[in-house]
Structure formats: C-alpha cells, structure tokens
N, C-alpha and C. Protein backbone atom coordinates (compact mmCIF):
# COMPACT_ATOMS: atom_id res chain seq x y z
N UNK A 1 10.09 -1.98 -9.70
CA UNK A 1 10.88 -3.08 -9.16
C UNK A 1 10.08 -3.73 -8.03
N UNK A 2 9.85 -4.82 -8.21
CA UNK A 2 9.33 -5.67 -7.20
C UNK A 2 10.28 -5.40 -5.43
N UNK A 3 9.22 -5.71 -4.88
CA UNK A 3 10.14 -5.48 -3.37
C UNK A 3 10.65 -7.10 -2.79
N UNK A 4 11.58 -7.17 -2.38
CA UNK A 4 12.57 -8.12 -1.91
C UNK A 4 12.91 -7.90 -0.63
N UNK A 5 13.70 -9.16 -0.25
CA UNK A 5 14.30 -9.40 0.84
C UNK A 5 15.97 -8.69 0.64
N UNK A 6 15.99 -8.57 -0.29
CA UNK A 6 17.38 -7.95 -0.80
C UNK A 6 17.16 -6.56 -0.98
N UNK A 7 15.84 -5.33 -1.65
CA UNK A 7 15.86 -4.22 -1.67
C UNK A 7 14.77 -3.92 -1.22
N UNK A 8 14.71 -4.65 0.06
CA UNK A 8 13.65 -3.82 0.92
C UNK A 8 14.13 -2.49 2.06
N UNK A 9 15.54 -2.48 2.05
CA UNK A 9 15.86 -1.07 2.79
C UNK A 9 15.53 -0.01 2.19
N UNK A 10 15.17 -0.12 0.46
CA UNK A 10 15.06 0.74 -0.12
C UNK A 10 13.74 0.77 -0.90
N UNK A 11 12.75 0.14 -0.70
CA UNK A 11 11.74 0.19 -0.81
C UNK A 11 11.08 0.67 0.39
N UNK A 12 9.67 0.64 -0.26
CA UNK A 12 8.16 1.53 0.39
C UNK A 12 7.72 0.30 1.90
N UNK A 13 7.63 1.03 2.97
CA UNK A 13 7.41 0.40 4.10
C UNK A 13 5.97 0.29 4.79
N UNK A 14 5.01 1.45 3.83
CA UNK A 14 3.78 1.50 4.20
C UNK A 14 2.56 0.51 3.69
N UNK A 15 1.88 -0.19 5.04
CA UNK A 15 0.72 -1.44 4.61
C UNK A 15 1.74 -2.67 4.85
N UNK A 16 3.49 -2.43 4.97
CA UNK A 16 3.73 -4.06 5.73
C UNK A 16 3.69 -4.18 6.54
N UNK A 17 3.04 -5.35 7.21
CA UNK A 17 3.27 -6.03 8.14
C UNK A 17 4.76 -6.28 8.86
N UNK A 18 5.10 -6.26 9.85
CA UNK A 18 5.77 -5.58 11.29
C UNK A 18 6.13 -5.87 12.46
N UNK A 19 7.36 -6.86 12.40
CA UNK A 19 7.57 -7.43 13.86
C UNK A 19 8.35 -6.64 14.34
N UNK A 20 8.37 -5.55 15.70
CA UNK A 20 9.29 -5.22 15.98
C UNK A 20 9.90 -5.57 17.47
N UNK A 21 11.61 -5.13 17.34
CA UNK A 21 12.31 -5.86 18.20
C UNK A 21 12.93 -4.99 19.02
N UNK A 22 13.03 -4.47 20.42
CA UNK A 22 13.64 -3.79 21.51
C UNK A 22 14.85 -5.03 21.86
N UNK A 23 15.85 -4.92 21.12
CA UNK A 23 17.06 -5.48 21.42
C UNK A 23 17.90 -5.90 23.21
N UNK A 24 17.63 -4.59 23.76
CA UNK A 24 17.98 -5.18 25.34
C UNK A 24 16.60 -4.93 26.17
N UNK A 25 15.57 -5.13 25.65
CA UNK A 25 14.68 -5.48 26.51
C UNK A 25 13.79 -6.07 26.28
N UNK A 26 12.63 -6.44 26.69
CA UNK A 26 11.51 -7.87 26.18
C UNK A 26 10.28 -7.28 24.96
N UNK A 27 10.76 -6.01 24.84
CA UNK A 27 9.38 -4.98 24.43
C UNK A 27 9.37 -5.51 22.98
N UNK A 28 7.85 -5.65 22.82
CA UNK A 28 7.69 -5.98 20.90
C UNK A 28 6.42 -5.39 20.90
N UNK A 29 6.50 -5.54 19.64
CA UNK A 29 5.18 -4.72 18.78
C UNK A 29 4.93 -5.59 17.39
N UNK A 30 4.02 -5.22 17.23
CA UNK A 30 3.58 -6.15 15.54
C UNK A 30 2.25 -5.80 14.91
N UNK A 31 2.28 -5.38 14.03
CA UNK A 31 1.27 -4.69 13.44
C UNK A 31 1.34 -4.29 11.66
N UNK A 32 1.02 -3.02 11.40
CA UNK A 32 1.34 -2.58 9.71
C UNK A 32 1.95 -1.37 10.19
N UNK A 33 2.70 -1.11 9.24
CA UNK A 33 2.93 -0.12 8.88
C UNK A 33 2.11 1.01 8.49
N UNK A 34 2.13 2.00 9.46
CA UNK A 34 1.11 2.91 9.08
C UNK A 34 1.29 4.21 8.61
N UNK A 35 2.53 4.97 9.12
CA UNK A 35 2.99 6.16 8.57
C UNK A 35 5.17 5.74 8.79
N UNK A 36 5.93 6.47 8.22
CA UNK A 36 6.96 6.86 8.27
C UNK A 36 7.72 8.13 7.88
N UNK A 37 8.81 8.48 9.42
CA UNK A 37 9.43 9.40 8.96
C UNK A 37 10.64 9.29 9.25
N UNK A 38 11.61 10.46 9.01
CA UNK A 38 12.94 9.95 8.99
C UNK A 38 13.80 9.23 10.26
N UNK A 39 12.65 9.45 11.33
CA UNK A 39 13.24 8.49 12.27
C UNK A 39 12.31 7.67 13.47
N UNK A 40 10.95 7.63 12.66
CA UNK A 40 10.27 7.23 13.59
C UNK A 40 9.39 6.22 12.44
N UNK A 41 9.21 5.01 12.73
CA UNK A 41 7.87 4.17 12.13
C UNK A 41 6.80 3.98 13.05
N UNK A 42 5.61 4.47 12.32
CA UNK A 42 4.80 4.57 12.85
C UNK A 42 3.71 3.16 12.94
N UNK A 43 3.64 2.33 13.65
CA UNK A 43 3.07 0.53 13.36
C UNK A 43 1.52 0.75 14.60
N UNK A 44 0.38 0.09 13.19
CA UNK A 44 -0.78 0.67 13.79
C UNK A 44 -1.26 -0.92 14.42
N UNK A 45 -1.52 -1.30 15.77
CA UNK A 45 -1.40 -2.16 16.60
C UNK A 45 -2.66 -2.78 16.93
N UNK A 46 -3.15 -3.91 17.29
CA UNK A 46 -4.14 -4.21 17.82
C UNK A 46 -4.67 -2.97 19.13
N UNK A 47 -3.46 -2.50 19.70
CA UNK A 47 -4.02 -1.61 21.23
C UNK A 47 -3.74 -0.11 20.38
N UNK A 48 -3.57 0.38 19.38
CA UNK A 48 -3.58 1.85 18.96
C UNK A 48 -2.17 2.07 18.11
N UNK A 49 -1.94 3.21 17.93
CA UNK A 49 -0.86 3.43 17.11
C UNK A 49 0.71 3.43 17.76
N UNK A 50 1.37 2.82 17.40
CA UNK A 50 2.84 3.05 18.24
C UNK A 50 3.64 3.99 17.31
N UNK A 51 4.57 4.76 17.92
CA UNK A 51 5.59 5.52 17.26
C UNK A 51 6.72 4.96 17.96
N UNK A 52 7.48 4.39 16.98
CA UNK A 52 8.64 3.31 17.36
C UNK A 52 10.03 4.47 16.68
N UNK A 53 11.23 5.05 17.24
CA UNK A 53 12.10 5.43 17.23
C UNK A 53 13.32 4.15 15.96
N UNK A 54 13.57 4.22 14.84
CA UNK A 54 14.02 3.26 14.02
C UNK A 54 15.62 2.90 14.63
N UNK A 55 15.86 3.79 15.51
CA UNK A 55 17.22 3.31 15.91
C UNK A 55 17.35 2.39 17.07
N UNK A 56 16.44 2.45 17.47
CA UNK A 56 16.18 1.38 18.91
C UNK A 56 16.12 0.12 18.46
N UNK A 57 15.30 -0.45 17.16
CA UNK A 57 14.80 -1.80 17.17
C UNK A 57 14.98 -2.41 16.22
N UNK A 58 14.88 -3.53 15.97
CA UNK A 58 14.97 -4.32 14.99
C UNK A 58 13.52 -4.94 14.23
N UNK A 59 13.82 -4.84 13.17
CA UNK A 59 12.26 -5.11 12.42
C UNK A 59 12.32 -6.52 11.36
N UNK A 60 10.93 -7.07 11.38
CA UNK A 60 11.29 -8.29 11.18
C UNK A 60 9.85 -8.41 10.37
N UNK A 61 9.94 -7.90 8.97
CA UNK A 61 8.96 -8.23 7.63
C UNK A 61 8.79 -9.35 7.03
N UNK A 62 7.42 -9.43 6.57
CA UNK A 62 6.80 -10.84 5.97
C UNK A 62 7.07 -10.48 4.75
N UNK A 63 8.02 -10.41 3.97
CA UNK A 63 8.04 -10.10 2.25
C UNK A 63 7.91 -11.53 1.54
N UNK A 64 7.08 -11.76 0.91
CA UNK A 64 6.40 -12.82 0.29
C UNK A 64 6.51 -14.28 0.74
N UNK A 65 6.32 -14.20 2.14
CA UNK A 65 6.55 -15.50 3.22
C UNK A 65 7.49 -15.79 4.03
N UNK A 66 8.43 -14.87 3.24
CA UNK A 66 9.85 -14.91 4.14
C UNK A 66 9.87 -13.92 5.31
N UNK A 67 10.41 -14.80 6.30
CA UNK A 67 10.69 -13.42 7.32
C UNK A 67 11.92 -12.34 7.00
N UNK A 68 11.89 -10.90 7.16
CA UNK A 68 13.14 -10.43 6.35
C UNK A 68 13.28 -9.83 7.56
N UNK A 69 15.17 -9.58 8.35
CA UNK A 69 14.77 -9.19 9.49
C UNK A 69 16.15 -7.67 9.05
N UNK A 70 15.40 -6.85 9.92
CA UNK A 70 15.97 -5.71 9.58
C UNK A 70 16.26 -4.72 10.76
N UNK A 71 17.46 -3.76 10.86
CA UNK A 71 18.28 -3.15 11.68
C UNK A 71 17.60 -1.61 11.41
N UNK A 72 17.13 -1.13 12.67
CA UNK A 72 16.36 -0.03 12.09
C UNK A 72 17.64 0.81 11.25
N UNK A 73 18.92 0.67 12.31
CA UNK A 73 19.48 1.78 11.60
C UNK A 73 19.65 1.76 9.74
N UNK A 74 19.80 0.32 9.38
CA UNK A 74 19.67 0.14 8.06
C UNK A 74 18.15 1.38 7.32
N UNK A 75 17.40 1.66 7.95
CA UNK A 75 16.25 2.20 6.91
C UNK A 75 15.83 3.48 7.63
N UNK A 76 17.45 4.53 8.36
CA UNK A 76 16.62 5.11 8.63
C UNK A 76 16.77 6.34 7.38
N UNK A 77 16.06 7.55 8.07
CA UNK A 77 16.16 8.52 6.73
C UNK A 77 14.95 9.20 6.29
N UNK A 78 14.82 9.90 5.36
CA UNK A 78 13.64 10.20 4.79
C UNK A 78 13.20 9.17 4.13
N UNK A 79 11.93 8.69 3.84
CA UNK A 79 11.29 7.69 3.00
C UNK A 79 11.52 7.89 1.60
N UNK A 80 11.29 9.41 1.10
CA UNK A 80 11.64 9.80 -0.28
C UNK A 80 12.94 9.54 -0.91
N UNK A 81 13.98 10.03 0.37
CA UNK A 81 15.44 9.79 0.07
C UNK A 81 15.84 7.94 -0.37
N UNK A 82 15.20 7.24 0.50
CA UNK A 82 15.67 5.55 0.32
C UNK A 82 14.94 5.03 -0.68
N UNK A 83 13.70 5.68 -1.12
CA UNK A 83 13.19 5.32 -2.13
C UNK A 83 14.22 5.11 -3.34
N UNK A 84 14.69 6.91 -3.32
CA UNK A 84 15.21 7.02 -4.74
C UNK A 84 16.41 6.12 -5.11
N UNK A 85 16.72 5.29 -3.67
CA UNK A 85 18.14 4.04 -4.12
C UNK A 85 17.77 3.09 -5.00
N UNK A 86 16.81 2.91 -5.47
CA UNK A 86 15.89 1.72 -6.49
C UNK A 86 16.50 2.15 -7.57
C-alpha cells in the first residue's frame, strides 16, 4: 500500500523527512527520520541526532508534497504494532 496522508499513522516513518513541533514552546527540529521506538523518534539533524519523546510534539511530513501534520500521540507505539494496521 502506498503511503498517504490518510495512512500514514500506520505506515513506515523511517528516511521521512520531519518537521517537528514543541506545542507550548518555540522548540523545533527538522530533519529524517532516523530510528523509531515505541515512544521516542529518533530525527537525524543538521547539528546531530535528536531523540524527540512522540508525546510532546507535533510532526509535520512531506508525503508527496503535501504537508501532513501529525499528533505524536496519534503514532505512538511499537513501529511493528502500527505497521500491522495496513
């Protein structure tokens, strides 16, 4: 199944590209996706690797031009587990 703006909570998050959003404070990040686990994305940065907590922020993917913007809590979990929602 192709990945979407519609089943990207449940698709593969590793190699996208990565806006992320600290909701009550100014903090962002933007980078790829470099590792994930059930509650941490790991986004590899111009200044080094960040380990971003998925419940803190909001994430905001380039899926085929579109910006897709996303609630960490929406994707958190094991990667294997959200996979298998496809």
């Amino acid at each position: 199944m192709k990945i979407s703006e519609r089943n990207l909570h449940a698709h593969e998050l590793l190699g996208l590209y990565v806006e992320c959003i600290e909701p009550f404070s100014k903090v962002r990040h933007s980078g790829y996706v470099y590792n994930e686990t059930k509650n941490q994305l790991w986004i590899k940065t111009s200044k080094g690797i960040k380990k971003l907590l998925k419940k803190s922020y909001i994430f905001i993917f380039n899926i085929n031009g579109v910006a897709v913007k996303i609630k960490g809590q929406t994707i958190l979990g094991n990667p294997e587990e959200r996979i298998k929602k496809i």
